[in-house]
Protein backbone atom coordinates (compact mmCIF):
# COMPACT_ATOMS: atom_id res chain seq x y z
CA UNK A 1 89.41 133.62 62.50
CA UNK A 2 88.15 129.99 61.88
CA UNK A 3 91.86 128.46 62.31
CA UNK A 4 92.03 130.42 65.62
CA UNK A 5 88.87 129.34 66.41
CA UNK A 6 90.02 125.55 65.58
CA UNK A 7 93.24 126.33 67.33
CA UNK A 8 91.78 126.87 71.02
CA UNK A 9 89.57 124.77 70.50
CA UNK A 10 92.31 122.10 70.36
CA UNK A 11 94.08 123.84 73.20
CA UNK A 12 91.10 123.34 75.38
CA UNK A 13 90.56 119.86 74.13
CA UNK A 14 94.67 118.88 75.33
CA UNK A 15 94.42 121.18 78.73
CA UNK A 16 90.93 118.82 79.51
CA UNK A 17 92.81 115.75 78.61
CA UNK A 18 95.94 116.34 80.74
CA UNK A 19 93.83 117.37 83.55
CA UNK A 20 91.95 113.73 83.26
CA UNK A 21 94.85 111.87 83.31
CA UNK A 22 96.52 114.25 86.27
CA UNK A 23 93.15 112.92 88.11
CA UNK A 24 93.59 109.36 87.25
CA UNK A 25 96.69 109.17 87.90
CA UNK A 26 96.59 110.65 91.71
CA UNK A 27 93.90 108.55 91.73
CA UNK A 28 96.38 105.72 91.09
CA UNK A 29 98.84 106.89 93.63
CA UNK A 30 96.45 107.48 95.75
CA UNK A 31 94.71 103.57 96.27
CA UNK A 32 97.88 102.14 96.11
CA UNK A 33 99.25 105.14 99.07
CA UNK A 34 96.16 103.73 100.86
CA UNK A 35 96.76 99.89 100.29
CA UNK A 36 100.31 100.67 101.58
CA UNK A 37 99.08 102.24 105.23
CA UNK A 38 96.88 99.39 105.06
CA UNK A 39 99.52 96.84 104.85
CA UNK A 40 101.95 98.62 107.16
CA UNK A 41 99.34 98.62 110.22
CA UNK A 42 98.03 95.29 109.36
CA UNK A 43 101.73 94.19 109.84
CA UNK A 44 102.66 96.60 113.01
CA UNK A 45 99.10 95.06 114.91
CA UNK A 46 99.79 91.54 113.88
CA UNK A 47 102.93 91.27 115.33
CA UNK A 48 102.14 93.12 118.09
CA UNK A 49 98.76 90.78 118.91
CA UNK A 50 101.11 87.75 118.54
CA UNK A 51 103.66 88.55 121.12
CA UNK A 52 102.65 89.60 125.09
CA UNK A 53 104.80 90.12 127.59
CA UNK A 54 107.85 88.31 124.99
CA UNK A 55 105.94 85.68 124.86
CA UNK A 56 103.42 84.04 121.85
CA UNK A 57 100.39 84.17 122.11
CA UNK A 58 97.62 81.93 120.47
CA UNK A 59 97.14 84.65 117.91
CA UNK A 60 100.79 84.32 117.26
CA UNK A 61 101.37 80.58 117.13
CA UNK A 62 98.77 80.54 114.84
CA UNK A 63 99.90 82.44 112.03
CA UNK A 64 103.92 81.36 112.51
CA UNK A 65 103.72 78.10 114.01
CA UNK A 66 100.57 76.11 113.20
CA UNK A 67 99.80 74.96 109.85
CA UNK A 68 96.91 78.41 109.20
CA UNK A 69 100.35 79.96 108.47
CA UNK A 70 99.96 78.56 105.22
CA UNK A 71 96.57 80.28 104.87
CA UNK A 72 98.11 83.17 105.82
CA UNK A 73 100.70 83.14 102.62
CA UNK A 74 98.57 81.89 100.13
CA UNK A 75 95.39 84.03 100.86
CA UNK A 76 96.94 87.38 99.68
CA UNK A 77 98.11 85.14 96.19
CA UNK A 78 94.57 83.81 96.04
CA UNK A 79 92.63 87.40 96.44
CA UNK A 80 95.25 89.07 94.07
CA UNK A 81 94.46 86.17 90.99
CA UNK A 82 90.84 86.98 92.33
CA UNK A 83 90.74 90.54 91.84
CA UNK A 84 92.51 90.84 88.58
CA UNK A 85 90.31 88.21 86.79
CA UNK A 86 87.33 89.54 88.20
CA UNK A 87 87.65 93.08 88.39
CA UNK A 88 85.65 94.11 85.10
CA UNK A 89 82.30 92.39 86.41
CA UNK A 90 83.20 94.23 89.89
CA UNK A 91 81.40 97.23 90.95
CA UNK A 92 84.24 100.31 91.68
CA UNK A 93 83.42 99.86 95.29
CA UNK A 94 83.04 96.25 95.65
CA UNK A 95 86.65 96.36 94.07
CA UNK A 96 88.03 98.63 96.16
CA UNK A 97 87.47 96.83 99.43
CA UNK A 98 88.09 93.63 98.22
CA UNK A 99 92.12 95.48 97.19
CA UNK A 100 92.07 96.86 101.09
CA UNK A 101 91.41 93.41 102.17
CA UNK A 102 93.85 92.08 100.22
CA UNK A 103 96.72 94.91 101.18
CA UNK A 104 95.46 94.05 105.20
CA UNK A 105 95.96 90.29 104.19
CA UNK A 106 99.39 91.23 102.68
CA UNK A 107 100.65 92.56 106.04
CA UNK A 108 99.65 89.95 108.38
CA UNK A 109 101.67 88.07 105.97
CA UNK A 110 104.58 90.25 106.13
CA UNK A 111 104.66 90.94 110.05
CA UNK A 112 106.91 88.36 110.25
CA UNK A 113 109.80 90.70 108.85
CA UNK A 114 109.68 92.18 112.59
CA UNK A 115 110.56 88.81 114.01
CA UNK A 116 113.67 88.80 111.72
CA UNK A 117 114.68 92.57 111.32
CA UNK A 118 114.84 95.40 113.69
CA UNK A 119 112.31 97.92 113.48
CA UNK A 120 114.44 100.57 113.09
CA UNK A 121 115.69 98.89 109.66
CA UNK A 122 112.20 98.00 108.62
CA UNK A 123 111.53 101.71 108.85
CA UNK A 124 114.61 102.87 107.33
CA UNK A 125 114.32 100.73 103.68
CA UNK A 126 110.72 101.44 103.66
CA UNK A 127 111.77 105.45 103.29
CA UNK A 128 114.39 104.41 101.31
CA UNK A 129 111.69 102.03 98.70
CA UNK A 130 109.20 105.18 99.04
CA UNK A 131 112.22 107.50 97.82
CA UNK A 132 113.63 105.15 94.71
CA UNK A 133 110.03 104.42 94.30
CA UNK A 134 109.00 107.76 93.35
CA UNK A 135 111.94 108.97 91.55
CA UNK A 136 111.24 105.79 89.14
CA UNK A 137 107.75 106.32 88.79
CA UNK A 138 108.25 110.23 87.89
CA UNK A 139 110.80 108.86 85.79
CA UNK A 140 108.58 106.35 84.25
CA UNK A 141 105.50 109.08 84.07
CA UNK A 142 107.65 111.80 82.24
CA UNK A 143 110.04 109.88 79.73
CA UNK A 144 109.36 110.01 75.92
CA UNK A 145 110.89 106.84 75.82
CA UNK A 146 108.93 104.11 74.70
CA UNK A 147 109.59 101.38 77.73
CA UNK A 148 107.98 98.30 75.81
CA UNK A 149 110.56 96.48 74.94
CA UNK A 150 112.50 96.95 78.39
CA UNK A 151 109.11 96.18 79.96
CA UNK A 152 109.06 92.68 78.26
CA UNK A 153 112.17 91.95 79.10
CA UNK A 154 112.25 92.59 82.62
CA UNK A 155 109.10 90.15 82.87
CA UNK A 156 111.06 87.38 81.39
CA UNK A 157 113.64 88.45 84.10
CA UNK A 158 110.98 88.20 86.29
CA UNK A 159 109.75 84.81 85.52
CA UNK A 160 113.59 83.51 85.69
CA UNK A 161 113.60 85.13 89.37
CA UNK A 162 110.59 83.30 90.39
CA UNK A 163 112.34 80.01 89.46
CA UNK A 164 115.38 81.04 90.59
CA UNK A 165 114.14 81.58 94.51
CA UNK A 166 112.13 78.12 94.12
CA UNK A 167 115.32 76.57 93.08
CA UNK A 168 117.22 78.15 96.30
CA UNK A 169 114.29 76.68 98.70
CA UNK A 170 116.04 73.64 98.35
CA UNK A 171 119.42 74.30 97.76
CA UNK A 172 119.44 77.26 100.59
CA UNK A 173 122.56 78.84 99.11
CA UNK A 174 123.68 82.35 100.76
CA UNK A 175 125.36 83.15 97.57
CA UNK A 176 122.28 82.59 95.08
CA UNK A 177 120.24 84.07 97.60
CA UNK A 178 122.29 87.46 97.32
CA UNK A 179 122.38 87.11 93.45
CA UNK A 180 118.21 87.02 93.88
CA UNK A 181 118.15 90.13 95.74
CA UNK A 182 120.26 91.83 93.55
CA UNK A 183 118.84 91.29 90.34
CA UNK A 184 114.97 91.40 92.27
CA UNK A 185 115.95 95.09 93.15
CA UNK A 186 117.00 95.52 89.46
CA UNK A 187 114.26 93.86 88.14
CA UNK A 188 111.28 95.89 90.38
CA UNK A 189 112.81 98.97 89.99
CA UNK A 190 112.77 98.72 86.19
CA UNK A 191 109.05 97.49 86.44
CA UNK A 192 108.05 100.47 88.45
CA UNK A 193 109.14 102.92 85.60
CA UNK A 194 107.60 100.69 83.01
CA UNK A 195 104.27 100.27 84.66
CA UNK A 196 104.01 103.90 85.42
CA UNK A 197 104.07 104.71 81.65
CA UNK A 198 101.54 101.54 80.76
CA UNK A 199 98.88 102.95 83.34
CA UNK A 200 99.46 106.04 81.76
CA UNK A 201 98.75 105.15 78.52
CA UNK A 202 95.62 103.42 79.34
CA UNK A 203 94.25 106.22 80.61
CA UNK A 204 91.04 107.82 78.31
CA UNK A 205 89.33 110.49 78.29
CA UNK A 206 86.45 108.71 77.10
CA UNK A 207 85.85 106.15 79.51
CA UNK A 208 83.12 106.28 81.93
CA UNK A 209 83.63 106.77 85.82
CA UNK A 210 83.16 102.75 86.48
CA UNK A 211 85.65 101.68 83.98
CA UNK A 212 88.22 104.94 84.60
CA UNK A 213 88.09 103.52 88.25
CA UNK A 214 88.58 100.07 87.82
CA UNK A 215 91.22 100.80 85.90
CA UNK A 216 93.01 103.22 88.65
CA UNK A 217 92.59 100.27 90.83
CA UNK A 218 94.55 97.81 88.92
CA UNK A 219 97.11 100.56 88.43
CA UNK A 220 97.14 101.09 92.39
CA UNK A 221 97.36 97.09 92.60
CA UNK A 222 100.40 96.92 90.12
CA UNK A 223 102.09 99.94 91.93
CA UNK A 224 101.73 98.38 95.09
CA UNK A 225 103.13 94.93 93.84
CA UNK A 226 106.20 96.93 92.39
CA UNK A 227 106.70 98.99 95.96
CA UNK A 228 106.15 96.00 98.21
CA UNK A 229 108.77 93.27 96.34
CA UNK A 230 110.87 96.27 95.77
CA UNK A 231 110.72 96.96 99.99
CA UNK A 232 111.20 93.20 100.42
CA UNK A 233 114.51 92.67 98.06
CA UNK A 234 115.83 95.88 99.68
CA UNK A 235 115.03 94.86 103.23
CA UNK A 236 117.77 92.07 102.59
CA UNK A 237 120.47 94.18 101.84
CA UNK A 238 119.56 96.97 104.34
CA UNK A 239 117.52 95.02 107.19
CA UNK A 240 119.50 94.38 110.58
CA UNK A 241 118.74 91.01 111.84
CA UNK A 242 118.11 90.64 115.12
């Protein structure tokens, strides 16, 4: 009687555990779903403010032409070093707007895809990124595979890209440009598998509601990264210049 009495207990114990990290994890999906919207109308309004009529307007010339353009690139990079160094002296709320300003401050950077691409593309890879996107994340959430080790490599990979795409600033080759996109689609959709299973394991049943949510947060934030460079190295391949 005791060892059945031992036994549910330790069935109750696992069914309260995997319905904590079920939580957190929609939790998860569900900042970064929100910092995605966010993005996408920040991006849709911003382009649409800076042309009237076809023509720029002074909202427009602003963010593409003048020099606040730079502002306009670096600010997300800025808020993003912000938030993750900051985050664990951050209230849950106080962190959570300051990741919806940054995803709003991500697409007024990015609404200058629509001046390049169609937005009939633009809406086609983004179902396409939100497709491979979750069928690497599941992936990523469900495999007994330990991901470590292909996680640390594809981070080297990642730092080698980053050089890489300075490099081709300068040299402006078509060819290494191609070779960037192909390996950055590699590389992002390998991260999104191996991030998924690293904010899963961080979950704990343990933690209190402030930590358990700043940590969904910086799951959402490195979930969103992973979607939104995926989108981008995709968009190359699949975007129809206009």
């Amino acid at each position: 009687m005791a060892d059945l009495r031992n036994y549910q207990s330790r069935a109750q114990t696992g069914e309260m555990i995997d319905q904590g990290l079920r939580t957190y994890m929609l939790k998860v999906y569900n900042l970064m779903a929100l910092g995605l919207a966010i993005t996408g109308v920040a991006a849709y309004l911003s382009f649409q403010f800076a042309f009237a009529n076809g023509e720029i307007t002074a909202f427009g010339q602003a963010i593409y032409l003048s020099p606040l353009k730079w502002v306009v690139i670096l600010a997300p990079l800025a808020l993003v070093f912000f938030l993750s160094f900051r985050i664990h002296n951050m209230t849950v709320s106080a962190a959570q707007t300051t990741f919806a300003i940054y995803a709003a401050l991500v697409g007024l950077s990015l609404s200058s895809i629509f001046l390049i691409y169609t937005g009939q593309s633009v809406v086609q890879t983004f179902f396409v990124t939100a497709a491979s996107f979750g069928a690497l994340s599941l992936y990523g959430y469900t495999t007994k595979r330990d991901l470590s080790a292909i996680g640390s490599f594809l981070i080297m990979g990642l730092f080698g890209l980053i050089i890489a795409s300075l490099v081709n600033v300068f040299l402006a080759s078509s060819a290494m440009q191609f070779a960037i996109s192909v390996i950055g689609v590699l590389i992002f959709a390998g991260l999104t598998a191996y991030d998924t299973q690293r904010i899963k394991e961080l979950y704990y049943e343990a933690d209190d509601v402030a930590v358990a949510g700043r940590k969904a947060i910086m799951g959402a934030l490195t979930l969103y990264l992973d979607f939104i460079n995926l989108f981008m190295f995709l968009l190359q391949f699949m975007g129809n210049r206009k």
